[in-house]
Protein backbone atom coordinates (compact mmCIF):
# COMPACT_ATOMS: atom_id res chain seq x y z
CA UNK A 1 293.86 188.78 134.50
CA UNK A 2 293.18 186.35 131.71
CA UNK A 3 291.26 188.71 129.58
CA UNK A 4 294.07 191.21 130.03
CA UNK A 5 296.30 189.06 128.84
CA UNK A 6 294.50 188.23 125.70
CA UNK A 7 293.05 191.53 124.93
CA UNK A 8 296.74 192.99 125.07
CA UNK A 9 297.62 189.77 122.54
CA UNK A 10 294.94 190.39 120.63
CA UNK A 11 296.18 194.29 120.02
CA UNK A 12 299.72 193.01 120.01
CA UNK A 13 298.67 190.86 116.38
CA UNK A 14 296.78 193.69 115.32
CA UNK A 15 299.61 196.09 115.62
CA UNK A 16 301.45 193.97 113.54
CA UNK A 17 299.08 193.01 110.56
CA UNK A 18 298.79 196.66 110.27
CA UNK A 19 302.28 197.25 110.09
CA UNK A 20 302.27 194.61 107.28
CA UNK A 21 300.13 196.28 105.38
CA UNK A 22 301.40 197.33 101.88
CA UNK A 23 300.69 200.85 100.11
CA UNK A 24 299.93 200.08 96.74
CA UNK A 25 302.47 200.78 93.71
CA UNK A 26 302.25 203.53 91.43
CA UNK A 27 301.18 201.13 88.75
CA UNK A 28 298.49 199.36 90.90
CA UNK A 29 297.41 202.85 91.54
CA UNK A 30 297.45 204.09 87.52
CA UNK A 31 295.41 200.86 86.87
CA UNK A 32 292.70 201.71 89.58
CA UNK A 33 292.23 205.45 88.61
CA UNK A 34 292.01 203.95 84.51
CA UNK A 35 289.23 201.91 85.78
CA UNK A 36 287.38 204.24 87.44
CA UNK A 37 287.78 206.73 84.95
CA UNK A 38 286.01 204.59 82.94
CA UNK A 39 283.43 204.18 85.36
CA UNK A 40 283.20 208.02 86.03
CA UNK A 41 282.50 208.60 82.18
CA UNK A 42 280.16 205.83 81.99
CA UNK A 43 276.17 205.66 81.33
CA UNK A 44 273.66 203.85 83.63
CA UNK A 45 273.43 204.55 87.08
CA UNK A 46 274.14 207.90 88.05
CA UNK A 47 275.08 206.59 91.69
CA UNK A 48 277.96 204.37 90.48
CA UNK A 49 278.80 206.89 87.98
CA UNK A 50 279.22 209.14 91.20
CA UNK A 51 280.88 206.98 92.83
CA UNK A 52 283.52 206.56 90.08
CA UNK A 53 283.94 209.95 90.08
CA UNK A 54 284.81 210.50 93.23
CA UNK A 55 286.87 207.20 93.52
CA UNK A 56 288.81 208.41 90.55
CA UNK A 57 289.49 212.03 92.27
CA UNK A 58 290.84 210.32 95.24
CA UNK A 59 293.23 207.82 93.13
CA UNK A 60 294.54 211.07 91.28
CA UNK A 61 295.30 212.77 94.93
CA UNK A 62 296.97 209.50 95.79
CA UNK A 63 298.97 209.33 92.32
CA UNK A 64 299.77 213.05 92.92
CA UNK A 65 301.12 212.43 96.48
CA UNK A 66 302.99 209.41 95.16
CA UNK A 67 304.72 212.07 92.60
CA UNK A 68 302.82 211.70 89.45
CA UNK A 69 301.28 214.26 87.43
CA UNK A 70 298.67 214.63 84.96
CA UNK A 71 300.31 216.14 81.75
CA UNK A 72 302.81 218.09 80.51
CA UNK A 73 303.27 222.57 79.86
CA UNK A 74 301.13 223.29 76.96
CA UNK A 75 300.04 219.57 76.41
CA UNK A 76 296.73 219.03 74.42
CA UNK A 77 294.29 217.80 76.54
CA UNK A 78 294.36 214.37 74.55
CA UNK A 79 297.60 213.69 74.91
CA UNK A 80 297.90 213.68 78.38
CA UNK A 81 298.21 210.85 80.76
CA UNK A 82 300.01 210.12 84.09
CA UNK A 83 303.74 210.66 84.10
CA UNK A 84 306.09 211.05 87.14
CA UNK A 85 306.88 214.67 87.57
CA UNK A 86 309.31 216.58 85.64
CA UNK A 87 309.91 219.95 85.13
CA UNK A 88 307.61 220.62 82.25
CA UNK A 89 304.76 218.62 84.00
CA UNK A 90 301.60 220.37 85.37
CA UNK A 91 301.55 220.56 89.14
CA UNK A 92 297.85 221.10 91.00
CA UNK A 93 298.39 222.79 94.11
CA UNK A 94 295.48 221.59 96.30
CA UNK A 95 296.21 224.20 98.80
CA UNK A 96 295.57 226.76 96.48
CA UNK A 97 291.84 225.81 96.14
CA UNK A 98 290.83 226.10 99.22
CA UNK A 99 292.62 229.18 100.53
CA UNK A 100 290.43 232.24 100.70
């Protein structure tokens, strides 16, 4: 009965760090995919580079979920940079890509 008792404690405390657990802000998010944008364009190791990459296409599904996108209608390709979405912005519609 003991280790009942502490094995339903135990998942008790877990249930509740988890629930703790913070999503991370738009900006904490922007400064991650920066970072591994720089990593993804990188030179070295083409393992960390792939890595970056992929890191860095996960952080821009993440900023895109959190209602960010990644320039504006007719925006040179320079000039753009994360924004929250407005009406001129330039939405990717995963779902398109994968439909057949």
């Amino acid at each position: 009965m003991r280790i009942v008792a502490a094995v339903l404690a135990l998942l008790i405390a877990s249930g509740e760090a988890f629930a703790q657990q913070q999503l991370p802000t738009a900006q904490e998010l922007l400064a991650a995919e920066a970072k591994a944008t720089q990593g993804c364009e990188g030179t070295g190791d083409t393992a960390i580079i792939k890595e970056q990459c992929t890191l860095r296409d996960r952080l821009s599904g993440r900023l895109a979920q959190a209602g960010y996108c990644w320039g504006r209608k007719g925006q040179m390709d320079a000039k753009k940079e994360w924004h929250p979405c407005a009406p001129d912005s330039i939405y990717v519609n995963d779902i398109e890509a994968v439909r057949p």
